[in-house]
PDB file of N, CA and C in Angstrom:
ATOM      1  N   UNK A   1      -7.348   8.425  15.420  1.00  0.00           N
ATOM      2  CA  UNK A   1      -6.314   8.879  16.331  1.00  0.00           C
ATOM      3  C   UNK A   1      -5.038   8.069  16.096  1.00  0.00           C
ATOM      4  N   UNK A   2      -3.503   8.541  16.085  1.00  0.00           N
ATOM      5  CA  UNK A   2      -2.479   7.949  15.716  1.00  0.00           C
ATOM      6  C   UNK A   2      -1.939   8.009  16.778  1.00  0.00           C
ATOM      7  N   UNK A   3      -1.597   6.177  16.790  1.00  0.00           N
ATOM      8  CA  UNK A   3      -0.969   5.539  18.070  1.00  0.00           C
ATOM      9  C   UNK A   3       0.698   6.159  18.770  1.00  0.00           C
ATOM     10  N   UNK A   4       0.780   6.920  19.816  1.00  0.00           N
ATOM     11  CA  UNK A   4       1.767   7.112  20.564  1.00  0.00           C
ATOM     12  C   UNK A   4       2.985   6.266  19.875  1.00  0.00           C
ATOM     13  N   UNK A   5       4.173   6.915  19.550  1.00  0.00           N
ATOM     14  CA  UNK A   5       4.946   6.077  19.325  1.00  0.00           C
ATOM     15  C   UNK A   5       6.105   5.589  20.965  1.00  0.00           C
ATOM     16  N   UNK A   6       6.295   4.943  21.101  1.00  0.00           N
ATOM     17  CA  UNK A   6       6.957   4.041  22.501  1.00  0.00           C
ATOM     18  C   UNK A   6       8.229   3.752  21.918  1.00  0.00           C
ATOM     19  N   UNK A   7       8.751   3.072  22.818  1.00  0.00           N
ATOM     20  CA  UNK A   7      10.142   2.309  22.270  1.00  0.00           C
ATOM     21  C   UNK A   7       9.542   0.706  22.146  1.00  0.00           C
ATOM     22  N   UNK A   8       8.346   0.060  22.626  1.00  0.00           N
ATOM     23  CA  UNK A   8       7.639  -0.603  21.776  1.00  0.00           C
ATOM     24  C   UNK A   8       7.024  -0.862  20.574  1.00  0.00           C
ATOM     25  N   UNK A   9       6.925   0.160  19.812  1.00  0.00           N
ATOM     26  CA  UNK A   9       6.325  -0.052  18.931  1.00  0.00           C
ATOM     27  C   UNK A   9       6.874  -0.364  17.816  1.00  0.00           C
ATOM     28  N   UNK A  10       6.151  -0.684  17.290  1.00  0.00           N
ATOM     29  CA  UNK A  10       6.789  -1.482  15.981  1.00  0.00           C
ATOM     30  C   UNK A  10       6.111  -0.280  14.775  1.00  0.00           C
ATOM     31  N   UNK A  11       7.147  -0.416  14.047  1.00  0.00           N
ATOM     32  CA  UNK A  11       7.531   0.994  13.141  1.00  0.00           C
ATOM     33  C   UNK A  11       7.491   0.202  11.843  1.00  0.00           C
ATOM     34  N   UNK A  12       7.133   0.187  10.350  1.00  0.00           N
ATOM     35  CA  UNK A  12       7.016  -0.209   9.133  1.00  0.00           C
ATOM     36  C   UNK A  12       7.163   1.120   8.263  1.00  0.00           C
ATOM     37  N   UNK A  13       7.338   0.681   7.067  1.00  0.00           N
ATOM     38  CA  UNK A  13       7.253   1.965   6.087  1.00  0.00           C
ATOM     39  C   UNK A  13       5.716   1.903   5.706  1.00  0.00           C
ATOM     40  N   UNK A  14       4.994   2.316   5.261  1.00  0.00           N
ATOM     41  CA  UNK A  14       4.058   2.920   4.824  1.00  0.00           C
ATOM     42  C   UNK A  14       3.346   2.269   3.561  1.00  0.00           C
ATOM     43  N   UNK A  15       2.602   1.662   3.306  1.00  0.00           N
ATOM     44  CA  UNK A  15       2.476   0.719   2.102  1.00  0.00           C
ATOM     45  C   UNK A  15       1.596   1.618   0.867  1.00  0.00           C
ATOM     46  N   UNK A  16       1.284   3.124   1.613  1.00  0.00           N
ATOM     47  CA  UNK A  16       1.777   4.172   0.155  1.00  0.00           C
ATOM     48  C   UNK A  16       2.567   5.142   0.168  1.00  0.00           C
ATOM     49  N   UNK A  17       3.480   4.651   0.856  1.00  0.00           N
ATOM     50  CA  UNK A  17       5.045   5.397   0.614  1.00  0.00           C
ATOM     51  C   UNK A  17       5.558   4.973  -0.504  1.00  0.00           C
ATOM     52  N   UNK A  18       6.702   5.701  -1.330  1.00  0.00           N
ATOM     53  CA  UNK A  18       7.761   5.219  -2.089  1.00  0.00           C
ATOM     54  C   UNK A  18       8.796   6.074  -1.944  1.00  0.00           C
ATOM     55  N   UNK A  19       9.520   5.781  -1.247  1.00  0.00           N
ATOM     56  CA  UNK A  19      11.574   6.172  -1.375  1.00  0.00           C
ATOM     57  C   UNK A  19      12.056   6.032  -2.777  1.00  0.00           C
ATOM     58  N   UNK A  20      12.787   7.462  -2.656  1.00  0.00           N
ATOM     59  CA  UNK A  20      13.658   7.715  -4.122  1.00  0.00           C
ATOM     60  C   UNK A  20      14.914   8.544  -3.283  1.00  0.00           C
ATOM     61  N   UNK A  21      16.099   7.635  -3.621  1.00  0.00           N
ATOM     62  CA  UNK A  21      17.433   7.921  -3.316  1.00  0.00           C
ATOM     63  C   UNK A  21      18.058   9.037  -4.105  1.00  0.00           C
ATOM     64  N   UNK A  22      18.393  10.440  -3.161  1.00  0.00           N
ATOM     65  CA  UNK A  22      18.699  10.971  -3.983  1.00  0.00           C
ATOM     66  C   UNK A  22      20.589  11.178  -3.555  1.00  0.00           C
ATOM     67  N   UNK A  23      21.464  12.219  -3.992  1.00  0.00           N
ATOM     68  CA  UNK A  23      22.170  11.870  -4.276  1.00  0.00           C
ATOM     69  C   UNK A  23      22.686  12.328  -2.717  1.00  0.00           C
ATOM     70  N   UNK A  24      22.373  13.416  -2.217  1.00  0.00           N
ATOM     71  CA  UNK A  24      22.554  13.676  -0.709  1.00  0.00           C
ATOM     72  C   UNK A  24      21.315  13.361   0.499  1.00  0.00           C
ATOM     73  N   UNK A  25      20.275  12.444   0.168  1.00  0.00           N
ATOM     74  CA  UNK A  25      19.026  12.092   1.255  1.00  0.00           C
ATOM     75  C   UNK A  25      18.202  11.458   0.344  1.00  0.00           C
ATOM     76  N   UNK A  26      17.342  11.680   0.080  1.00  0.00           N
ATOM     77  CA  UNK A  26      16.049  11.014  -0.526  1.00  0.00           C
ATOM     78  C   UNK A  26      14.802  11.742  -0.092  1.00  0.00           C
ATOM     79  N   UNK A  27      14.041  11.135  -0.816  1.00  0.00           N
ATOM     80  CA  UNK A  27      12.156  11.420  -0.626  1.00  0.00           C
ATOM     81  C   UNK A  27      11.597  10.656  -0.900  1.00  0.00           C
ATOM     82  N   UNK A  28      10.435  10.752   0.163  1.00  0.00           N
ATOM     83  CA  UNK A  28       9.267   9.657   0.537  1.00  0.00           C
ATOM     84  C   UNK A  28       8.087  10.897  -0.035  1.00  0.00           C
ATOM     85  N   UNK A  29       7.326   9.748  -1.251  1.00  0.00           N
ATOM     86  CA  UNK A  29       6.550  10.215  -1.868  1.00  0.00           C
ATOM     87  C   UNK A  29       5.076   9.748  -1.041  1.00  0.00           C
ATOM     88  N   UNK A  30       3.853  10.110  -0.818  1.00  0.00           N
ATOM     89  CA  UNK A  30       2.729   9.477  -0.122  1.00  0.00           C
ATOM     90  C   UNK A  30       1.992   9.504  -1.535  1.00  0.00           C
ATOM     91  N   UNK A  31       1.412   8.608  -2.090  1.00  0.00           N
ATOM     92  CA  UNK A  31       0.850   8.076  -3.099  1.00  0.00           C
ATOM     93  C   UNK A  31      -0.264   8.698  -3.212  1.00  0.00           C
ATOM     94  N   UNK A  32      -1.309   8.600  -2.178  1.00  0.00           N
ATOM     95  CA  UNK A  32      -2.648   9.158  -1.774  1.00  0.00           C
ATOM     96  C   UNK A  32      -2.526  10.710  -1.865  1.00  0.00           C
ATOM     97  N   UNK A  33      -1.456  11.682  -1.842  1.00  0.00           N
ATOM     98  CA  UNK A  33      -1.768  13.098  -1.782  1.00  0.00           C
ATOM     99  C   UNK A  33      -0.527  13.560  -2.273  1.00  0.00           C
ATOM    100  N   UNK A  34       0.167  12.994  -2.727  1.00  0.00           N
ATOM    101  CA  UNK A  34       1.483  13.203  -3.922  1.00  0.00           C
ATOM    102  C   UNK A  34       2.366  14.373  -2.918  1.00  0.00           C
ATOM    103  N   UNK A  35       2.437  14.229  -1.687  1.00  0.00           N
ATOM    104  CA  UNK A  35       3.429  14.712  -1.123  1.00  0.00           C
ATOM    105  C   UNK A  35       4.323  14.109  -0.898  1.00  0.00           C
ATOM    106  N   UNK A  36       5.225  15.510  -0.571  1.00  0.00           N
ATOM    107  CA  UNK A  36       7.065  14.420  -0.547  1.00  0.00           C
ATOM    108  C   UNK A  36       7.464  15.388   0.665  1.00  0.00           C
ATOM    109  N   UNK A  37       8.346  14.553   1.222  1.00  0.00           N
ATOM    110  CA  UNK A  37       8.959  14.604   1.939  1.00  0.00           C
ATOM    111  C   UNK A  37      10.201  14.141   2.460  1.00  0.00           C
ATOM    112  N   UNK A  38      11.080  15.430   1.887  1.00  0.00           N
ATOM    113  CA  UNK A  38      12.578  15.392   1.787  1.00  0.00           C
ATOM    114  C   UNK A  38      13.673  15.050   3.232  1.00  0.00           C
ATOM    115  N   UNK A  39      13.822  14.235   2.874  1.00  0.00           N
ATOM    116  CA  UNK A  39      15.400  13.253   3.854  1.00  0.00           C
ATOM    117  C   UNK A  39      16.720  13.549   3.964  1.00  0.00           C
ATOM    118  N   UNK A  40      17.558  13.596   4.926  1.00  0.00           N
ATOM    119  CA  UNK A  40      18.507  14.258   4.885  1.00  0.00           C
ATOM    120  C   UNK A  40      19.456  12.447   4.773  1.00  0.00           C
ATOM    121  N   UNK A  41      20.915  12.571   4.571  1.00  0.00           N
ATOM    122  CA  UNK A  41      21.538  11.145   4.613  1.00  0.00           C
ATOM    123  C   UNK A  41      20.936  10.701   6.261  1.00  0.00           C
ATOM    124  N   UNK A  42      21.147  11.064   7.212  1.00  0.00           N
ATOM    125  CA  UNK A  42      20.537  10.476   8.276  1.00  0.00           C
ATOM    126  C   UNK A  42      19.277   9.686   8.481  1.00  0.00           C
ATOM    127  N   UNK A  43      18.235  10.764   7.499  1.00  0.00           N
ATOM    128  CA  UNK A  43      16.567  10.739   7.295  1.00  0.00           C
ATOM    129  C   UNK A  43      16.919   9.035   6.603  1.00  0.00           C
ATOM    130  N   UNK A  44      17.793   8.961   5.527  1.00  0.00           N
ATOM    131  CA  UNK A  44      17.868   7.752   4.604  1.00  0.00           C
ATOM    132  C   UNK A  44      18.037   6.637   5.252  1.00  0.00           C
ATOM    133  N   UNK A  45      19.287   7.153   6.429  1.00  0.00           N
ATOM    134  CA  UNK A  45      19.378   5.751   7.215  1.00  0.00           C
ATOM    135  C   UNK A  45      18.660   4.948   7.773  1.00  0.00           C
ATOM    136  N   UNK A  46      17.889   6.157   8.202  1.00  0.00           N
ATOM    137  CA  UNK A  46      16.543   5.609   9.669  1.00  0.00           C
ATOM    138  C   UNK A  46      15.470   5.238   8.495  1.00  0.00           C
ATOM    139  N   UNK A  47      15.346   5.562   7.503  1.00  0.00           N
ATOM    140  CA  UNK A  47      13.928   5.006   6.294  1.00  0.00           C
ATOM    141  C   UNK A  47      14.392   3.704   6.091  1.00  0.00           C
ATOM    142  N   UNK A  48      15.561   3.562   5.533  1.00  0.00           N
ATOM    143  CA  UNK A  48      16.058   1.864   5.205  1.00  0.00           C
ATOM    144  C   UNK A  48      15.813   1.008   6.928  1.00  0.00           C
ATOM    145  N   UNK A  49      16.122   1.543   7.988  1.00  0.00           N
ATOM    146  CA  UNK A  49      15.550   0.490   9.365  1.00  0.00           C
ATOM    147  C   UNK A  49      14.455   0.299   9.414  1.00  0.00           C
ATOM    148  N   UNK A  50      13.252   0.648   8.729  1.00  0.00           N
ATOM    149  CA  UNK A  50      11.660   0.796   8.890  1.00  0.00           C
ATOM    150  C   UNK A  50      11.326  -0.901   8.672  1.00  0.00           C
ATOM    151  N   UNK A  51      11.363  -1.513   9.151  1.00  0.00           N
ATOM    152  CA  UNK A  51      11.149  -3.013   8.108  1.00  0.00           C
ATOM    153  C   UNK A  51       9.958  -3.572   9.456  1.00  0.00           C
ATOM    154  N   UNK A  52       9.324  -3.022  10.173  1.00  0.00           N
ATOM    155  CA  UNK A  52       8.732  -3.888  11.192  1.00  0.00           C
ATOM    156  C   UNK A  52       9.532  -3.896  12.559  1.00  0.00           C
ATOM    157  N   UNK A  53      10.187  -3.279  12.587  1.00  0.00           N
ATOM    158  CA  UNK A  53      11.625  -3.389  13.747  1.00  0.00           C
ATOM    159  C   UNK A  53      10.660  -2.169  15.074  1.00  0.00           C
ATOM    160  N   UNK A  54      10.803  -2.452  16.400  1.00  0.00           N
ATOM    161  CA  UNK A  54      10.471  -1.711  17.029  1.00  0.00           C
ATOM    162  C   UNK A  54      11.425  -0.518  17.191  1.00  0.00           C
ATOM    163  N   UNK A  55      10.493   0.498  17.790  1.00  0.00           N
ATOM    164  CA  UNK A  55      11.415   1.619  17.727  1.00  0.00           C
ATOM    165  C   UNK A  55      12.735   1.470  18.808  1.00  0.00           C
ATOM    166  N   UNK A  56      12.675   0.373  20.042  1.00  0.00           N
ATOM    167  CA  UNK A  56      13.808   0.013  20.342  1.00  0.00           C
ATOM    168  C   UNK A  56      14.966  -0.733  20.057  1.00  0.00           C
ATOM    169  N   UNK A  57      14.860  -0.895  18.786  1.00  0.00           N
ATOM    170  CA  UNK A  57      15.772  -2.094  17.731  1.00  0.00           C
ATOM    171  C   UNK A  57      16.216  -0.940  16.669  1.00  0.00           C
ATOM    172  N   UNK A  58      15.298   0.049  16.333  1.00  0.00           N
ATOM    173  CA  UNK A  58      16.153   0.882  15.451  1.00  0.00           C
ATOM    174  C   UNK A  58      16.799   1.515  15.840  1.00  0.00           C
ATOM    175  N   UNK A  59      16.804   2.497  17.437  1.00  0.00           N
ATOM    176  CA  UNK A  59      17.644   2.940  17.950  1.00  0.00           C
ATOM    177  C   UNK A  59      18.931   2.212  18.108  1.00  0.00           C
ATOM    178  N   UNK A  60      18.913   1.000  18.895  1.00  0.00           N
ATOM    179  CA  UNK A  60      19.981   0.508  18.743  1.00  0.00           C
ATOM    180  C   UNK A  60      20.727   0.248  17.002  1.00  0.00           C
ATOM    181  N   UNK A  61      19.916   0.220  16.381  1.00  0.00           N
ATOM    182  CA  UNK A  61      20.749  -0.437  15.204  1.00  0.00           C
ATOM    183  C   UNK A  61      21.278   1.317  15.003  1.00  0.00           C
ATOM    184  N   UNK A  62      20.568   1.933  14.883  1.00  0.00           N
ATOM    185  CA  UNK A  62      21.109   3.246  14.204  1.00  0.00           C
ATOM    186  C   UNK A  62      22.356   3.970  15.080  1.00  0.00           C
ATOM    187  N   UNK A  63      22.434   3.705  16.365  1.00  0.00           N
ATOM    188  CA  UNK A  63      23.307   4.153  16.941  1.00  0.00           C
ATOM    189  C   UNK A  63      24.618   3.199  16.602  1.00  0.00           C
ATOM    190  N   UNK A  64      24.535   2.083  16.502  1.00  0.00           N
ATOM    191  CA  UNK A  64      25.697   0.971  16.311  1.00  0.00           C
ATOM    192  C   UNK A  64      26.206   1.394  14.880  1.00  0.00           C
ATOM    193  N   UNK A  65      25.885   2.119  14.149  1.00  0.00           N
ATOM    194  CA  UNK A  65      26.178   2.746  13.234  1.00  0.00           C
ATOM    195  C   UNK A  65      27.290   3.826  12.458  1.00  0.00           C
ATOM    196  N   UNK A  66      27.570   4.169  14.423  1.00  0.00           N
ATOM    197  CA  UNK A  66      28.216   5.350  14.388  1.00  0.00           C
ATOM    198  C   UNK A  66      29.483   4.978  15.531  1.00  0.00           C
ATOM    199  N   UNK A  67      30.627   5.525  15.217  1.00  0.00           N
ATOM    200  CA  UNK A  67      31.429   5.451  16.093  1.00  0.00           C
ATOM    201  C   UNK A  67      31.547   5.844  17.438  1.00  0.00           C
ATOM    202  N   UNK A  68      30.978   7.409  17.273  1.00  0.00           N
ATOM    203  CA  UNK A  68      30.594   7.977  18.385  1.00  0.00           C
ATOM    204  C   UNK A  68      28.847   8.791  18.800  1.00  0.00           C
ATOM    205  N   UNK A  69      27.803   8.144  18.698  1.00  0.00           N
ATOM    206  CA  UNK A  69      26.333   8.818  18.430  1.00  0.00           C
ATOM    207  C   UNK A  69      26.426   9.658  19.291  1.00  0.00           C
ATOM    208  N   UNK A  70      25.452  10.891  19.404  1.00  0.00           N
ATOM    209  CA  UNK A  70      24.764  11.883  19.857  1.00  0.00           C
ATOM    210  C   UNK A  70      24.042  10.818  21.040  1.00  0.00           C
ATOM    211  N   UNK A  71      24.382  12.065  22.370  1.00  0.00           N
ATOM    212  CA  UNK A  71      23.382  11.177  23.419  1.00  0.00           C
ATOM    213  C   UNK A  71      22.246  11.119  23.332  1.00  0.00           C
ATOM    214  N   UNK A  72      21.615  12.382  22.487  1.00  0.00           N
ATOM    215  CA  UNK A  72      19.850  12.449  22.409  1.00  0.00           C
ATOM    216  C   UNK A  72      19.216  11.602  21.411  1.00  0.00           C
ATOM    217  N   UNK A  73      20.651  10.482  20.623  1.00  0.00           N
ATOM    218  CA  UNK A  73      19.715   9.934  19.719  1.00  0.00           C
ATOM    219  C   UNK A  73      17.936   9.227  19.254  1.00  0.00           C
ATOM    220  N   UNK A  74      18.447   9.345  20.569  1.00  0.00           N
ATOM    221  CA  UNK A  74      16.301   8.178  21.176  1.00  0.00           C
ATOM    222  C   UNK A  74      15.804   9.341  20.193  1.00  0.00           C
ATOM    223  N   UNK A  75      15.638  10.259  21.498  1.00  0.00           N
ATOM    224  CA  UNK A  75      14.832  11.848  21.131  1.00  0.00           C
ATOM    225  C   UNK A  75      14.986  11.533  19.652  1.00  0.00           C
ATOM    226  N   UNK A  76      16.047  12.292  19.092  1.00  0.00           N
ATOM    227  CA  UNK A  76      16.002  13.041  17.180  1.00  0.00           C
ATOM    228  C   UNK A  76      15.329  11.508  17.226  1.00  0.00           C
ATOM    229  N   UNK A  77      15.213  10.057  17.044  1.00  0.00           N
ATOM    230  CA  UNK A  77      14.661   9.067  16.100  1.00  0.00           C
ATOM    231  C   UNK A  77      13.276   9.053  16.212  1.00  0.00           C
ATOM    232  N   UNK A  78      12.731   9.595  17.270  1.00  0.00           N
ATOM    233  CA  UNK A  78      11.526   9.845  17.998  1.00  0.00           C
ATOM    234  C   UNK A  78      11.121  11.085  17.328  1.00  0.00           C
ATOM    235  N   UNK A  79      11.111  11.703  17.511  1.00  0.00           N
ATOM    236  CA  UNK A  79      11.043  13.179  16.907  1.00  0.00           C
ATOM    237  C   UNK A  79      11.057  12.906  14.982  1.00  0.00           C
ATOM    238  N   UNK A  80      11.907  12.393  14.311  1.00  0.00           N
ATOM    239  CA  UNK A  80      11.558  11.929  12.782  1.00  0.00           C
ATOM    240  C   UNK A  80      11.019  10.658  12.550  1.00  0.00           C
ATOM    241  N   UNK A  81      10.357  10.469  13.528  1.00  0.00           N
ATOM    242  CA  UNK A  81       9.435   8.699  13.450  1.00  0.00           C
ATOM    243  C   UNK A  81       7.958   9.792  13.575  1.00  0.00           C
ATOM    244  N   UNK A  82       7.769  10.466  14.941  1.00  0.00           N
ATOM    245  CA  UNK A  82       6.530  10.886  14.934  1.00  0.00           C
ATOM    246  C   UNK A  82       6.562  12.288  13.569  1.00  0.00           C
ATOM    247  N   UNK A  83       7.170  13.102  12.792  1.00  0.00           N
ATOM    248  CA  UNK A  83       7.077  13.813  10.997  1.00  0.00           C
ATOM    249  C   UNK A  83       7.113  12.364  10.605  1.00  0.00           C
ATOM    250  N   UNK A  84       6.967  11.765  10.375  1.00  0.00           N
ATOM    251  CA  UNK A  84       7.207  10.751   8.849  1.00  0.00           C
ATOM    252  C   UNK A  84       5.587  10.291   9.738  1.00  0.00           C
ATOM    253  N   UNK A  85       5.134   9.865  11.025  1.00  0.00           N
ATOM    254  CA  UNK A  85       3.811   9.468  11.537  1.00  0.00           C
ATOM    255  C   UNK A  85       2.729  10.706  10.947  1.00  0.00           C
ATOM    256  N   UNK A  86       2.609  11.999  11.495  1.00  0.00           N
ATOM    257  CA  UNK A  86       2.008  12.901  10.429  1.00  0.00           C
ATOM    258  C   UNK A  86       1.871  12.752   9.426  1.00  0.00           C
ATOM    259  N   UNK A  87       2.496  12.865   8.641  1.00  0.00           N
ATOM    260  CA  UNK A  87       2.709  12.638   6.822  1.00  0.00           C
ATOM    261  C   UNK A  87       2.002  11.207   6.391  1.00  0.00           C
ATOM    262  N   UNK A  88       1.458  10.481   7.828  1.00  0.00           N
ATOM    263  CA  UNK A  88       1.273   9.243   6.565  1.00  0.00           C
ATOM    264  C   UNK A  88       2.159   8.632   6.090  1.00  0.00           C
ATOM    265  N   UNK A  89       3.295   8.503   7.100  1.00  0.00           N
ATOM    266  CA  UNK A  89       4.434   7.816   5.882  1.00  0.00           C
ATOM    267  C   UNK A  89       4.609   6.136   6.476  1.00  0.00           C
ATOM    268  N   UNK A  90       4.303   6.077   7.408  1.00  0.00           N
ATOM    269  CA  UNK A  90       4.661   5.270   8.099  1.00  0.00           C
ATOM    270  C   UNK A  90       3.358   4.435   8.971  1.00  0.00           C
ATOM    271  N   UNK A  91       3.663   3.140   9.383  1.00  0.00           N
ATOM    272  CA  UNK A  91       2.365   2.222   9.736  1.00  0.00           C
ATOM    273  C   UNK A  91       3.502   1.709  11.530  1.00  0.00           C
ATOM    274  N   UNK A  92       2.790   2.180  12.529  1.00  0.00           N
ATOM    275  CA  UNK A  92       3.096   1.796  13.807  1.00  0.00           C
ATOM    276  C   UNK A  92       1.860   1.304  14.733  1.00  0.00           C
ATOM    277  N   UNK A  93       2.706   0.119  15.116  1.00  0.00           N
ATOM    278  CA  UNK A  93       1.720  -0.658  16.088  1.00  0.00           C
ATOM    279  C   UNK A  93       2.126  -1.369  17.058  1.00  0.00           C
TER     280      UNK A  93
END
């Protein structure tokens, strides 16, 4: 069963993930079943915050980012934390 993601939790990349920068987003390859899964420049931003950071530290960082963010940002980071949690892309605890 895959753990609820919170604004506690602590979010990592995936240790069989691999990111490949592409020229407008990127893709996260899953090693184990050679799927990919294509990133938009946004998708890229929030993949480079994955370092162990809780999901309330990336929100903030990702919003400080922007001059003016979207109010639903929580939501959309929540919403592409739990697709990249499906996929296996990602390790939260």
């Amino acid at each position: 069963m895959e753990d609820v993601i919170t604004q506690d939790s602590t979010v990592k990349q995936g240790n069989r993930a691999v990111y490949r920068d592409l020229r407008e987003g990127g893709v996260v390859l899953h090693l184990d079943t050679a799927a990919y899964y294509r990133v938009n420049a946004t998708g890229r931003l929030l993949w480079s915050l994955l370092e162990g950071r809780t999901v309330g530290e990336i929100v903030d960082e990702f919003r400080g980012r922007f001059d003016d963010p979207p109010a639903d940002v929580e939501d959309d980071v929540l919403e592409f934390l739990g697709s990249l949690q499906e996929r296996r892309l990602i390790e939260v605890s």
